[in-house]
N, C-alpha and C. Protein backbone atom coordinates (compact mmCIF):
# COMPACT_ATOMS: atom_id res chain seq x y z
N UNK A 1 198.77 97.64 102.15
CA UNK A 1 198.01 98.73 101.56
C UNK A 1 197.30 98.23 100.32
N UNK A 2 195.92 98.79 100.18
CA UNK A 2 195.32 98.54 98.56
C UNK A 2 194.52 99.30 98.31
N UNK A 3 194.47 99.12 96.62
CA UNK A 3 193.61 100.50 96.70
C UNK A 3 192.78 99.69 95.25
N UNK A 4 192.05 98.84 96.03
CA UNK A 4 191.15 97.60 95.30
C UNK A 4 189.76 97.89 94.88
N UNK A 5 189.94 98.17 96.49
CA UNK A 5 188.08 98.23 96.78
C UNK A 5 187.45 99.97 96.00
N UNK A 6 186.49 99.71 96.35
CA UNK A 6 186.02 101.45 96.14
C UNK A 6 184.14 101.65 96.15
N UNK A 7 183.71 102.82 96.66
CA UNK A 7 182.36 102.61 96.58
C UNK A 7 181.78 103.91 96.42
N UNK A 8 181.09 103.87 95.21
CA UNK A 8 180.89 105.42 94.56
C UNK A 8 179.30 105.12 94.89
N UNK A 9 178.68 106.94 94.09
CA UNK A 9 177.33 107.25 94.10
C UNK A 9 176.82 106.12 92.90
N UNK A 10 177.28 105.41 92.14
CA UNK A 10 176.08 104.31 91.45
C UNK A 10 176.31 103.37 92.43
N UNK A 11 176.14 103.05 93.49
CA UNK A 11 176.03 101.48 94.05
C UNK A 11 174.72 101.24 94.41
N UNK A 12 174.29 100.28 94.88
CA UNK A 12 173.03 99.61 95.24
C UNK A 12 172.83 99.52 95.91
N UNK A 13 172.27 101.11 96.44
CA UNK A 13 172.03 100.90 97.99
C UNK A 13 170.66 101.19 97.80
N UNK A 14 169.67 100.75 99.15
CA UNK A 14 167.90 100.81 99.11
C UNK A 14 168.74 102.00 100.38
N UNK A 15 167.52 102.96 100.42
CA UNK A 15 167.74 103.91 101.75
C UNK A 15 165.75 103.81 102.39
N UNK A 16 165.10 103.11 101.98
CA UNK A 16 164.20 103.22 102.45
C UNK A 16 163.54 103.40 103.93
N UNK A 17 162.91 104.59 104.00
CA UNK A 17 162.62 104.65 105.35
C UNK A 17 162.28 104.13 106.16
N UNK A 18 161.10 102.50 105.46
CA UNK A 18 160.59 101.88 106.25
C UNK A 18 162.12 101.07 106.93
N UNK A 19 162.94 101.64 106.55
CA UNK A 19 164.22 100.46 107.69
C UNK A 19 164.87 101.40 108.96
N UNK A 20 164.75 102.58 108.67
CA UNK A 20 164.49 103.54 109.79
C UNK A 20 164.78 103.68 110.83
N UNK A 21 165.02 103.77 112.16
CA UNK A 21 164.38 103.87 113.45
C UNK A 21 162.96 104.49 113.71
N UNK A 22 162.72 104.29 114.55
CA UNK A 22 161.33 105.35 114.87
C UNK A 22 161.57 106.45 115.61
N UNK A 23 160.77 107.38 114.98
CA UNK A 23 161.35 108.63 116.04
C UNK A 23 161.18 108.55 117.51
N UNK A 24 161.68 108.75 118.65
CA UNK A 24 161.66 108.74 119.76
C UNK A 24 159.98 109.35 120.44
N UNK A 25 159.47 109.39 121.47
CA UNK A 25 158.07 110.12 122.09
C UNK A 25 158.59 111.81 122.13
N UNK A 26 157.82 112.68 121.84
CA UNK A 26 157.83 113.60 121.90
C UNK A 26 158.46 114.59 120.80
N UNK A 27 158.38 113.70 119.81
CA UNK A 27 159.12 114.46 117.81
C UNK A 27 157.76 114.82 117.17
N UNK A 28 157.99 116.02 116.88
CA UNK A 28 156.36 116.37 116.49
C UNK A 28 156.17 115.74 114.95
N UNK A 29 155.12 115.35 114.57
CA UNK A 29 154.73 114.73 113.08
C UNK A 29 154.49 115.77 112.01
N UNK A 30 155.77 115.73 111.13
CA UNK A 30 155.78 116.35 110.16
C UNK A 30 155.69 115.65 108.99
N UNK A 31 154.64 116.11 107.86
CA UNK A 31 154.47 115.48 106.82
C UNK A 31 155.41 116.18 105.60
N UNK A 32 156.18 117.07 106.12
CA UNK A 32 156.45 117.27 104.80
C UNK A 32 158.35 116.68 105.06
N UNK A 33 159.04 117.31 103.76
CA UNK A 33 160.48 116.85 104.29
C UNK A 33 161.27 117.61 105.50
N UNK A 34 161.77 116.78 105.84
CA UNK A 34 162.84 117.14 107.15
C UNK A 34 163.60 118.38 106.75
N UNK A 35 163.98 119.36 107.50
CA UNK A 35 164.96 120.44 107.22
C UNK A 35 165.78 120.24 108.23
N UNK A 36 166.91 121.37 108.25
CA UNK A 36 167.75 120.93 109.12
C UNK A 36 167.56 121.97 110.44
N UNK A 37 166.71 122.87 110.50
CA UNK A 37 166.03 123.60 111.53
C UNK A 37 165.22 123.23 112.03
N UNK A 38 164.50 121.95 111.87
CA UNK A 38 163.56 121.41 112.37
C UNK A 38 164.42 120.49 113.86
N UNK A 39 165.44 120.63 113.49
CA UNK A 39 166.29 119.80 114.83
C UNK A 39 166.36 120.13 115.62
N UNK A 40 166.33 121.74 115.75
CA UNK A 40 166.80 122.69 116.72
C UNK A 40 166.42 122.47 118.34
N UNK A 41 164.94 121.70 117.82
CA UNK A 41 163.97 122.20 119.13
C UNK A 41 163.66 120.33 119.55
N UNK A 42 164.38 119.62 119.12
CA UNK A 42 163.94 117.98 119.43
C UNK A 42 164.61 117.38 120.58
N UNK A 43 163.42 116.50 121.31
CA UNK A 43 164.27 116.26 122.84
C UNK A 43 165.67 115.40 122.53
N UNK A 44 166.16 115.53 123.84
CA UNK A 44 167.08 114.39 123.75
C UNK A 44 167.14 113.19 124.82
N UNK A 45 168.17 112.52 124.94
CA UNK A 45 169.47 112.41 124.44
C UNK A 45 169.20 111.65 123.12
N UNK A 46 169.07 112.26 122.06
CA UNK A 46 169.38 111.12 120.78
C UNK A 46 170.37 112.09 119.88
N UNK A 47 170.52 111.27 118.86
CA UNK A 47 171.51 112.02 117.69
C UNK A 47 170.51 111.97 116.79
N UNK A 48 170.15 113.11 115.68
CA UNK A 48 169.62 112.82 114.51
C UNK A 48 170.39 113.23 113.66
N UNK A 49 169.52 112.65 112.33
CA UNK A 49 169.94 112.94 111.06
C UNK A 49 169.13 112.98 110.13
N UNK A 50 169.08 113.48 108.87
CA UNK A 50 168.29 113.45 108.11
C UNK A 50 168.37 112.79 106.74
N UNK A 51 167.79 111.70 105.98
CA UNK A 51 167.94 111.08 104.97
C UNK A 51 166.76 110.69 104.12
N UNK A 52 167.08 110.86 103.12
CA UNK A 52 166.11 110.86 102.36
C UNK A 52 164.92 111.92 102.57
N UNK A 53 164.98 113.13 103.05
CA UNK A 53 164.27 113.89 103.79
C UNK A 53 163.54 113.48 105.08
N UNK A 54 163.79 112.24 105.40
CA UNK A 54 162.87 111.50 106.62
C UNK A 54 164.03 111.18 107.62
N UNK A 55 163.33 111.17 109.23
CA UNK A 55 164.20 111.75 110.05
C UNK A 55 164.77 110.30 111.02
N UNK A 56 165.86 110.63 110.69
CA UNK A 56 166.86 108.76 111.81
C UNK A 56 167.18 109.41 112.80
N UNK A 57 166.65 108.69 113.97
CA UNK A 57 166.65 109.42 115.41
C UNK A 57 167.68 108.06 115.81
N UNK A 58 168.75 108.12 116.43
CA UNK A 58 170.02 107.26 117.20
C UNK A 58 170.24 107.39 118.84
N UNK A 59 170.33 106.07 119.37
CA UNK A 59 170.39 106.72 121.06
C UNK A 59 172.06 107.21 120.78
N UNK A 60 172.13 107.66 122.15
CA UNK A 60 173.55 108.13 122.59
C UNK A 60 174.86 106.79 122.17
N UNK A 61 175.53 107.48 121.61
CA UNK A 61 176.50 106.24 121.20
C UNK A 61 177.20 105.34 122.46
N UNK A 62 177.67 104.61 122.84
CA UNK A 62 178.09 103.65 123.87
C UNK A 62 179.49 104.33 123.91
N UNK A 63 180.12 104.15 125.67
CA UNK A 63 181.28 104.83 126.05
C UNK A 63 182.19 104.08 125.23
N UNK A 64 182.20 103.24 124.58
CA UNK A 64 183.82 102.86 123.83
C UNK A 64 183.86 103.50 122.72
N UNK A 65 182.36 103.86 122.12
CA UNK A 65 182.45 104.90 120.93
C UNK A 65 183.06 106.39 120.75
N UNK A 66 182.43 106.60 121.93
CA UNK A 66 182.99 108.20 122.20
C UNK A 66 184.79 108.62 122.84
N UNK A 67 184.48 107.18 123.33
CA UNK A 67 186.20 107.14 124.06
C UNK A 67 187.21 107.06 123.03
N UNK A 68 186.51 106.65 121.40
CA UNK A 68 187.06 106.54 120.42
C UNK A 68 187.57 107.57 119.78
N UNK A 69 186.24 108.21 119.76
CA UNK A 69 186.25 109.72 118.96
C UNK A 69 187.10 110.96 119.56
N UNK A 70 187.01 110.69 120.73
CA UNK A 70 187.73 111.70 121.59
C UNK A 70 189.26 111.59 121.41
N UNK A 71 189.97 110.48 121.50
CA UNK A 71 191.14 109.94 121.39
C UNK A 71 191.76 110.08 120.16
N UNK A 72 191.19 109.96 118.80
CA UNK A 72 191.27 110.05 117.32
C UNK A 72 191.56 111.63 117.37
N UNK A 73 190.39 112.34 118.00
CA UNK A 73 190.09 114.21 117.44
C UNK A 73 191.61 114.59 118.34
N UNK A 74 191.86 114.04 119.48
CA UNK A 74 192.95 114.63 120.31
C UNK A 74 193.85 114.22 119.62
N UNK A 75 194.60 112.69 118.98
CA UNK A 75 195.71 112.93 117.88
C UNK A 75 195.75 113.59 116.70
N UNK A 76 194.16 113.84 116.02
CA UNK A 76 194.58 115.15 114.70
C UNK A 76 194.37 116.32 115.43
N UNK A 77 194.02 116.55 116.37
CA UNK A 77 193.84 118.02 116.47
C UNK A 77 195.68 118.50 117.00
N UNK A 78 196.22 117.52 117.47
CA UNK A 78 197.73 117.62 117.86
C UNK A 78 198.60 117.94 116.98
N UNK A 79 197.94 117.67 115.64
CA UNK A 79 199.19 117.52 114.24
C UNK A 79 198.67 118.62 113.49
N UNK A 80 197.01 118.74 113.54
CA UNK A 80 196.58 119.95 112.29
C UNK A 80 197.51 121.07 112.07
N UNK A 81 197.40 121.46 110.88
CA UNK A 81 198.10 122.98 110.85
C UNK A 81 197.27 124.02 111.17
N UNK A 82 197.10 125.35 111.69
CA UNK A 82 196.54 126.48 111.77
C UNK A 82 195.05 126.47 110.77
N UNK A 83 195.73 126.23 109.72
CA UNK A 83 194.46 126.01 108.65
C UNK A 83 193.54 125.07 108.38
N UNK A 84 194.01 124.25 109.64
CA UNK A 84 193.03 123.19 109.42
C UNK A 84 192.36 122.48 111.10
N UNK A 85 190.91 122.50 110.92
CA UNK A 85 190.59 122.12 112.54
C UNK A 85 189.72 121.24 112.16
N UNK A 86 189.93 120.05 113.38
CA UNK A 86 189.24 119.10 113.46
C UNK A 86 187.97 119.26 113.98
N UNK A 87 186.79 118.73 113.86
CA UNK A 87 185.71 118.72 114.94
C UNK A 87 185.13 117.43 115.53
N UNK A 88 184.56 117.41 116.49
CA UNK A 88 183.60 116.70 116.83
C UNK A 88 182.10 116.49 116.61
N UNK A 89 181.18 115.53 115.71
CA UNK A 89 180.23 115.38 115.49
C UNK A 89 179.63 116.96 115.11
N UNK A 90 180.00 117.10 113.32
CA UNK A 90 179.79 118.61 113.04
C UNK A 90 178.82 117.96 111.75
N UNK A 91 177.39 118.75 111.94
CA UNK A 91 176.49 118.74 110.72
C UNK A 91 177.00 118.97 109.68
N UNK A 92 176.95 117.86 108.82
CA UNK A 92 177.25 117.94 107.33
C UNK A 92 176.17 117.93 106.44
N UNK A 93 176.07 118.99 105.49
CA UNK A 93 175.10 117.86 104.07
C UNK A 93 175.09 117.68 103.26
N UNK A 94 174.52 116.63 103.10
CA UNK A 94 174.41 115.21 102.14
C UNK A 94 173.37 115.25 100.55
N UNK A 95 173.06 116.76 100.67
CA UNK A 95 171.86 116.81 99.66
C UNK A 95 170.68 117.65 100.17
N UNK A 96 169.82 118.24 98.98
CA UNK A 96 169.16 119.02 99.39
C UNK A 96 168.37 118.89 100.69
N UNK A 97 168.11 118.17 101.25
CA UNK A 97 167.38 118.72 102.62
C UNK A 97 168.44 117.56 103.42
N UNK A 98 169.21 116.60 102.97
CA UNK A 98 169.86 115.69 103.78
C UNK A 98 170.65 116.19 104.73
N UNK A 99 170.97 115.60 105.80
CA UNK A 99 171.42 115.89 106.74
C UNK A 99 172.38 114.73 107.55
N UNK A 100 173.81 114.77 107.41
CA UNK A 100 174.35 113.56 108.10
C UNK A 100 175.26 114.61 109.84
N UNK A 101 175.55 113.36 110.35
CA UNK A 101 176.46 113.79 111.90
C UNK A 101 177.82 113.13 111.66
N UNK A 102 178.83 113.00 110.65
CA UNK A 102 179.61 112.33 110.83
C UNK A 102 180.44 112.50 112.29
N UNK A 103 181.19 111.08 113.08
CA UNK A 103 181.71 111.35 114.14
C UNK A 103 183.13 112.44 113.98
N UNK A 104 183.74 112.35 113.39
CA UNK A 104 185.02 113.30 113.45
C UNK A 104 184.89 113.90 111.74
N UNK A 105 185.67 115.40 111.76
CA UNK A 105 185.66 115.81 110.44
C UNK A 105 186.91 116.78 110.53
N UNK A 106 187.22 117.22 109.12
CA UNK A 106 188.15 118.27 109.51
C UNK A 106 187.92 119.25 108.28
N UNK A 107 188.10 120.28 108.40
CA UNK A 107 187.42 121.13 107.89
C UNK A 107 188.66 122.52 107.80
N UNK A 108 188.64 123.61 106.91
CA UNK A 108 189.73 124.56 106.85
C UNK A 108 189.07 125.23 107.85
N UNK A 109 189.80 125.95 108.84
CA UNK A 109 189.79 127.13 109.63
C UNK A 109 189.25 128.23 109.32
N UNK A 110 188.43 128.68 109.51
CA UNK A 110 187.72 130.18 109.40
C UNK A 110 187.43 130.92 110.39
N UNK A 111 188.47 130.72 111.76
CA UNK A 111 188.17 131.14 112.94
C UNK A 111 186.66 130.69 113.76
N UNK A 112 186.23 131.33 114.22
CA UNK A 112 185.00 131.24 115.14
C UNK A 112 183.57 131.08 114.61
N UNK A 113 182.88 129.99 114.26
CA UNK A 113 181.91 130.19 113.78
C UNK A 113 180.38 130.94 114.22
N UNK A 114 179.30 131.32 113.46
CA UNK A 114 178.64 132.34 113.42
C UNK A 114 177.71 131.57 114.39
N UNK A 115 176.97 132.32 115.49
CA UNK A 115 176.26 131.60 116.67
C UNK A 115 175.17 130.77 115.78
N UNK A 116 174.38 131.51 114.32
CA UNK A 116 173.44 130.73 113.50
C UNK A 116 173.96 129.91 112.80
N UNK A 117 175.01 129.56 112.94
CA UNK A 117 175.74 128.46 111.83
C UNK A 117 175.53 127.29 111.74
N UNK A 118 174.61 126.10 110.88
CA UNK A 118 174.20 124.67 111.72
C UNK A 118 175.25 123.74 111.33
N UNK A 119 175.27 124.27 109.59
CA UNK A 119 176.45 123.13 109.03
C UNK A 119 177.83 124.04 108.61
N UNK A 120 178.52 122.60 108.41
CA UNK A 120 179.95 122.95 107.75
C UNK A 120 179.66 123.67 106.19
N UNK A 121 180.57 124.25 106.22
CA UNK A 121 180.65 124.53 104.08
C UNK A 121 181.62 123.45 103.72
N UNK A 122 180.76 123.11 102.77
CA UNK A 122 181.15 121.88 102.01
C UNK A 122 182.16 122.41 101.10
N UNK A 123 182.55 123.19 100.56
CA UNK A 123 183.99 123.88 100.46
C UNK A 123 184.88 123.81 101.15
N UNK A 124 184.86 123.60 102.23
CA UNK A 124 186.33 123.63 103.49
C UNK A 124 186.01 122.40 104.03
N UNK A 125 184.97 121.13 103.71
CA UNK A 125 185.35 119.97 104.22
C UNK A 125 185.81 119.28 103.57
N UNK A 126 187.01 118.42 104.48
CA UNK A 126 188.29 118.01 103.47
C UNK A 126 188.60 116.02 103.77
N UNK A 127 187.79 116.13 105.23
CA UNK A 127 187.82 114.40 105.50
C UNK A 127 186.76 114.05 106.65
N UNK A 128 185.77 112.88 106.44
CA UNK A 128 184.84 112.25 107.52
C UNK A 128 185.54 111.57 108.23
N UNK A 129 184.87 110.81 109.45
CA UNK A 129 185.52 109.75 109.31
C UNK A 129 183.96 109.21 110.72
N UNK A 130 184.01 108.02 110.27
CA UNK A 130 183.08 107.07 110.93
C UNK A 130 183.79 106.34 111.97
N UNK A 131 183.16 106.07 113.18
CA UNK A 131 183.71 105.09 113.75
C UNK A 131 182.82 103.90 113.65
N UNK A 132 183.16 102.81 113.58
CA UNK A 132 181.89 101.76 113.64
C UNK A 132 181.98 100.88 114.81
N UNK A 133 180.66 100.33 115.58
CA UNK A 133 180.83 99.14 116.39
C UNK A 133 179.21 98.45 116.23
N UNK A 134 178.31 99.31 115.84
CA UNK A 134 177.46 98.19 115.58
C UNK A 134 176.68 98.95 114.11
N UNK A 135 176.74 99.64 114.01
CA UNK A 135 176.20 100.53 112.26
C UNK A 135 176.39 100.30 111.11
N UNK A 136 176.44 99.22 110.93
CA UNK A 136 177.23 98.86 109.98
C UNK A 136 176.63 99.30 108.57
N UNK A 137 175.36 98.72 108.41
CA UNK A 137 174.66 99.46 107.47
C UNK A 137 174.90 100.92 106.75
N UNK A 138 175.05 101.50 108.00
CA UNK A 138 174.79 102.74 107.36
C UNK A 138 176.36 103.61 107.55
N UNK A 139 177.03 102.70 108.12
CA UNK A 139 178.41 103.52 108.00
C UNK A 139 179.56 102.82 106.67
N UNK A 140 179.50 101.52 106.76
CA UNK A 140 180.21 101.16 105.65
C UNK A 140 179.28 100.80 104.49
N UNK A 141 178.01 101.18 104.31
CA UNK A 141 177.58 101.15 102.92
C UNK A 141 177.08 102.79 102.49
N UNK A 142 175.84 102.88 103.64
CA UNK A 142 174.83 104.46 102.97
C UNK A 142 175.84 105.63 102.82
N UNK A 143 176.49 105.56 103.88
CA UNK A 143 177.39 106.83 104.49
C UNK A 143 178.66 107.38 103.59
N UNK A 144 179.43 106.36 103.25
CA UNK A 144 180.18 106.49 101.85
C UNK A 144 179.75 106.92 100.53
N UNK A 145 178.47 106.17 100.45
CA UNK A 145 177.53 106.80 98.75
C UNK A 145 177.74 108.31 99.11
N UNK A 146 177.01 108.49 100.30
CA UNK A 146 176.82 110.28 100.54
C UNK A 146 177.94 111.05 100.59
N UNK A 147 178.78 110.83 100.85
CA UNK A 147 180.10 111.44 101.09
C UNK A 147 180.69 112.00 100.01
N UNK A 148 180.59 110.63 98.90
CA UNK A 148 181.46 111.01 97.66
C UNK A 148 180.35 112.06 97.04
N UNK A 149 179.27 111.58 96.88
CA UNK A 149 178.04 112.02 96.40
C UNK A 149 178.49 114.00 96.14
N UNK A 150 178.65 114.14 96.93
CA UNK A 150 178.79 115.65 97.83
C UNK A 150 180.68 116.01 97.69
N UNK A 151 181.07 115.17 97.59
CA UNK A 151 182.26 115.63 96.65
C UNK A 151 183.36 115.84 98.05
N UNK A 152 183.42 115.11 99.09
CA UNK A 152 183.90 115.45 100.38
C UNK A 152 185.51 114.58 99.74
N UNK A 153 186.54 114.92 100.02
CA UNK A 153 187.99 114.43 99.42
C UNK A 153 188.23 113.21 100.20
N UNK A 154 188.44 113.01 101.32
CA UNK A 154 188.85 111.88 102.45
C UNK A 154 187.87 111.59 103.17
N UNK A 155 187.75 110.02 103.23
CA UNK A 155 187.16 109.40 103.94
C UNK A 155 187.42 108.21 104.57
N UNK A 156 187.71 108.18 106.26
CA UNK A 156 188.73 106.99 107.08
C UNK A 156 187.06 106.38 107.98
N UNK A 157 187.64 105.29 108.22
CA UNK A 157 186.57 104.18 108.94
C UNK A 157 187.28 103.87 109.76
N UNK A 158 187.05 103.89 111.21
CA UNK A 158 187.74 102.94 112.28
C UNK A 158 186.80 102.27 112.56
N UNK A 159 186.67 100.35 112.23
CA UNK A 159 185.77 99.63 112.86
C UNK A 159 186.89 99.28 113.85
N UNK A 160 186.15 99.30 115.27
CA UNK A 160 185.96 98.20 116.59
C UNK A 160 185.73 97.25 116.59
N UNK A 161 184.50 97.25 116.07
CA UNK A 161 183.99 95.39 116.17
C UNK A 161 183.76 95.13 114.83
N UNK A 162 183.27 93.76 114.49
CA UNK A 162 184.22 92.61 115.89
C UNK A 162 185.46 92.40 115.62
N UNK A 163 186.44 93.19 114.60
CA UNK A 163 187.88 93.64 115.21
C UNK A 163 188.12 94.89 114.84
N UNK A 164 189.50 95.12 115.16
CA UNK A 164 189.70 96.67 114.97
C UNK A 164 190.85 96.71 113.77
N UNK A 165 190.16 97.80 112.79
CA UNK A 165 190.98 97.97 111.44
C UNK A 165 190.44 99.93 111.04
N UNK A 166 191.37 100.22 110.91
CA UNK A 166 191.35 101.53 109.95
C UNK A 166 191.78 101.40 108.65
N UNK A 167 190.71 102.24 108.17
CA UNK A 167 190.66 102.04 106.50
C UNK A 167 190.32 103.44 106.05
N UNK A 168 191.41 103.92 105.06
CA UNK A 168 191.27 105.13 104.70
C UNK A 168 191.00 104.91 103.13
N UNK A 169 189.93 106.25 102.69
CA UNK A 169 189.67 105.97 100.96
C UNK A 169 189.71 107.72 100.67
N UNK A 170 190.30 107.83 99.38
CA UNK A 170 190.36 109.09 98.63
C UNK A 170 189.50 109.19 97.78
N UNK A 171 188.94 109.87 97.13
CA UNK A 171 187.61 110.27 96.38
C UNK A 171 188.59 110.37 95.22
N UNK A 172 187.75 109.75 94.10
CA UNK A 172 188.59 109.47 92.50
C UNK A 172 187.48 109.94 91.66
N UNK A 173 186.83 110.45 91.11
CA UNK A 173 185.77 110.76 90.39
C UNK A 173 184.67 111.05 91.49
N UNK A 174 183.57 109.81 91.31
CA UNK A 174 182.77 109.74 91.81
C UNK A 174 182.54 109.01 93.25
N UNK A 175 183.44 108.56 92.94
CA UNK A 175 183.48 107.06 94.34
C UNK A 175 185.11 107.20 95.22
N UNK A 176 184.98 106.70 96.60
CA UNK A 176 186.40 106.42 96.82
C UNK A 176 186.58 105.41 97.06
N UNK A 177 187.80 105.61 96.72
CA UNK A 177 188.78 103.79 96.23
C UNK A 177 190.23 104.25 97.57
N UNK A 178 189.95 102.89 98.20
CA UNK A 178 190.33 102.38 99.67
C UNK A 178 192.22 102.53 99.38
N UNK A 179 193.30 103.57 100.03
CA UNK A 179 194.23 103.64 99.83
C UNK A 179 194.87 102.94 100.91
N UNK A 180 194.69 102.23 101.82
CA UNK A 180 195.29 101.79 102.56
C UNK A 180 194.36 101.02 104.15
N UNK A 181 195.06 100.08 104.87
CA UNK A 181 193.94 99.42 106.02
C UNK A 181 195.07 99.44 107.02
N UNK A 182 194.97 99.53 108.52
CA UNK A 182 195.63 98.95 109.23
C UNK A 182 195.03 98.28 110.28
N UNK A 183 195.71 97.25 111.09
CA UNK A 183 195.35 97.39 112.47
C UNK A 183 196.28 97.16 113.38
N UNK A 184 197.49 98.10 113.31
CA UNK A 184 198.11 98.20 114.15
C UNK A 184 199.25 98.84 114.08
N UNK A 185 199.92 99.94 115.33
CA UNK A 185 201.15 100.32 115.28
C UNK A 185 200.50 102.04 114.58
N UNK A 186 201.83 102.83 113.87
CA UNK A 186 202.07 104.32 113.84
C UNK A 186 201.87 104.27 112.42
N UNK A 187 200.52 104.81 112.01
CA UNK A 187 200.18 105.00 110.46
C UNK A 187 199.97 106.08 110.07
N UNK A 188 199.83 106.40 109.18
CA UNK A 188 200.00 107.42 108.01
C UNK A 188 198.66 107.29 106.65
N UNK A 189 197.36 107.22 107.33
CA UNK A 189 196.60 107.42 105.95
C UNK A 189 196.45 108.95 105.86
N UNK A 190 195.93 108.97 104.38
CA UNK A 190 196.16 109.89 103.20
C UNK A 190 194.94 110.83 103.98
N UNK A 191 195.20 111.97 103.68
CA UNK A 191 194.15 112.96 104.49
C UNK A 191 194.61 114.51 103.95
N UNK A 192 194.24 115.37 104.47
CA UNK A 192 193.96 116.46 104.20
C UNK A 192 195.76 117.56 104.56
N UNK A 193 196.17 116.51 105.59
CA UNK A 193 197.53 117.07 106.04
C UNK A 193 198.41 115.49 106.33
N UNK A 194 199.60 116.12 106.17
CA UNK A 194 199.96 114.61 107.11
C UNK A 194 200.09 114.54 108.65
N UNK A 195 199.80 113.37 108.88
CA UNK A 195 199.36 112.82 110.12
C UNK A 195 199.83 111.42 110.56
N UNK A 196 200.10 111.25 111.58
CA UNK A 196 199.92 109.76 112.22
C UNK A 196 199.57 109.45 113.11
N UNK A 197 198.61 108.59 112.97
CA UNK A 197 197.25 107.38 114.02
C UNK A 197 198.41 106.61 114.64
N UNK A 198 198.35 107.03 115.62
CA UNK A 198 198.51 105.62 117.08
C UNK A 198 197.63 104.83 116.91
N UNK A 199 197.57 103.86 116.06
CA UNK A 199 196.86 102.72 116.79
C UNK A 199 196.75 102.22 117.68
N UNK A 200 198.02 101.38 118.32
CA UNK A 200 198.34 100.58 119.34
C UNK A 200 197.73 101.52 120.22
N UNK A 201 197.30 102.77 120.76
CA UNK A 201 196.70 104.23 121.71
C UNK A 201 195.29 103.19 121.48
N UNK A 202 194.67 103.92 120.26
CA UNK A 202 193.73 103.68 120.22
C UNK A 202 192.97 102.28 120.68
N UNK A 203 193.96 101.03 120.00
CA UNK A 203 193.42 99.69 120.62
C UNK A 203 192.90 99.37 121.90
N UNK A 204 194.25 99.89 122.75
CA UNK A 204 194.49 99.29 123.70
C UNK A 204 194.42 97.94 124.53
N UNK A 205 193.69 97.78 125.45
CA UNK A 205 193.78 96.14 125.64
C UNK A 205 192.88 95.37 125.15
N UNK A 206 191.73 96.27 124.36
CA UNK A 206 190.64 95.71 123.49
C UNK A 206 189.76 94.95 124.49
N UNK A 207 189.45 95.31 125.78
CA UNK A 207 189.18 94.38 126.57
C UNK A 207 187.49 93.96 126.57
C-alpha cells in the first residue's frame, strides 16, 4: 500500500482540442460550446463527452473492457448498502458545460431517476472509477484533474494493459493521493462503503 503518489487540479495538463478525436460523419457543426443536450440526438455507436466545451467522440469500447465493467459493477452492486447504487457509464460533470462518462460510479440512492435526468448530482457522487486498456492519456492524467476538480471523494483505476493493477486514491484537499495498488487476490480499497474486489475474478487467465 502507498499513499505517495497524488494528482490534483494544479498539474500540467494541456487539454487542447487540437489532440481530440474527430467527430464521427453525421455530428452537426456547432460553433459555439458543447452542452450536454446537444448529445441527445447524435448517431451512434460512439461514446461522447464533453471537454473543454469541445466534443470527444470514442468508438465502442472493446469486449474485454466492458467484460470488465460489468464484472466490477456486479461485485459492488453485491456489497452496496440500500443507500448506495452503483451505475454503469452515468454522465458526470466536470465543469460548466464539461461533460465526462466515467465507466463505473456510485452514487447515494434516490430511488428512480426522473425520465429528464442526464447527469448525476454531484452531491451524491461518492466514487469513479476508470478502467484502462488503451486511454491512457486521458484516464490516468486528464480524468483525475477533473474528478478532484469537482470535489468527487473516491477515485479507483483498473489498468489491463499492459498489466493488470488496481489503484485506489482519496481526495485530500484538492488532489487525490493514491491509498493503496493491487494486483492480485481479495482487496479492500477505500470507497464510499466497505467492499471487496476479487481480483483473481477479475484477472482471470489474462489470456
Amino acid at each position: 500500500m502507498s499513499a505517495a503518489s497524488s494528482v490534483g487540479t494544479d498539474s500540467a495538463v494541456s487539454t487542447s482540442l487540437d489532440e481530440l478525436p474527430v467527430a464521427p460523419p453525421g455530428v452537426p457543426g456547432i460553433t459555439r460550446p458543447w452542452q450536454v443536450e446537444d448529445l441527445l440526438d447524435l448517431p451512434g455507436p460512439y461514446r461522447h463527452e464533453i471537454v473543454d466545451g469541445g466534443l470527444l467522440t470514442m468508438p465502442t469500447p472493446r469486449p474485454l473492457h466492458q467484460w470488465l465493467c460489468q464484472e466490477l459493477f456486479l461485485q459492488l452492486t453485491a456489497q452496496a448498502p440500500p443507500e448506495w447504487r452503483p451505475t454503469l457509464e452515468q454522465g458526470v460533470p466536470t465543469g460548466c458545460t464539461d461533460y465526462r462518462v466515467p465507466d463505473l460510479t456510485v452514487s447515494r440512492s434516490r430511488g428512480r431517476p426522473h425520465k429528464g435526468e442526464l447527469l448525476v448530482d454531484l452531491a451524491d457522487l461518492a466514487l469513479v472509477v476508470e478502467i484502462t486498456l488503451t486511454t491512457e492519456k486521458q484516464d490516468r492524467v486528464l480524468k483525475p484533474v477533473e474528478y478532484a476538480a469537482v470535489g468527487i471523494p473516491f477515485f479507483w483505476q483498473l489498468e489491463a494493459e499492459p498489466g493488470f493493477v488496481l489503484v485506489a486514491h482519496e481526495l485530500r484537499g484538492d488532489r487525490y493521493a493514491e491509498t493503496g495498488r493491487w494486483v492480485e487476490g481479495r482487496v479492500s480499497p477505500v470507497g464510499p462503503f466497505p467492499v471487496v474486489v476479487d481480483l483473481d475474478a477479475l484477472r482471470g487467465d489474462e489470456d
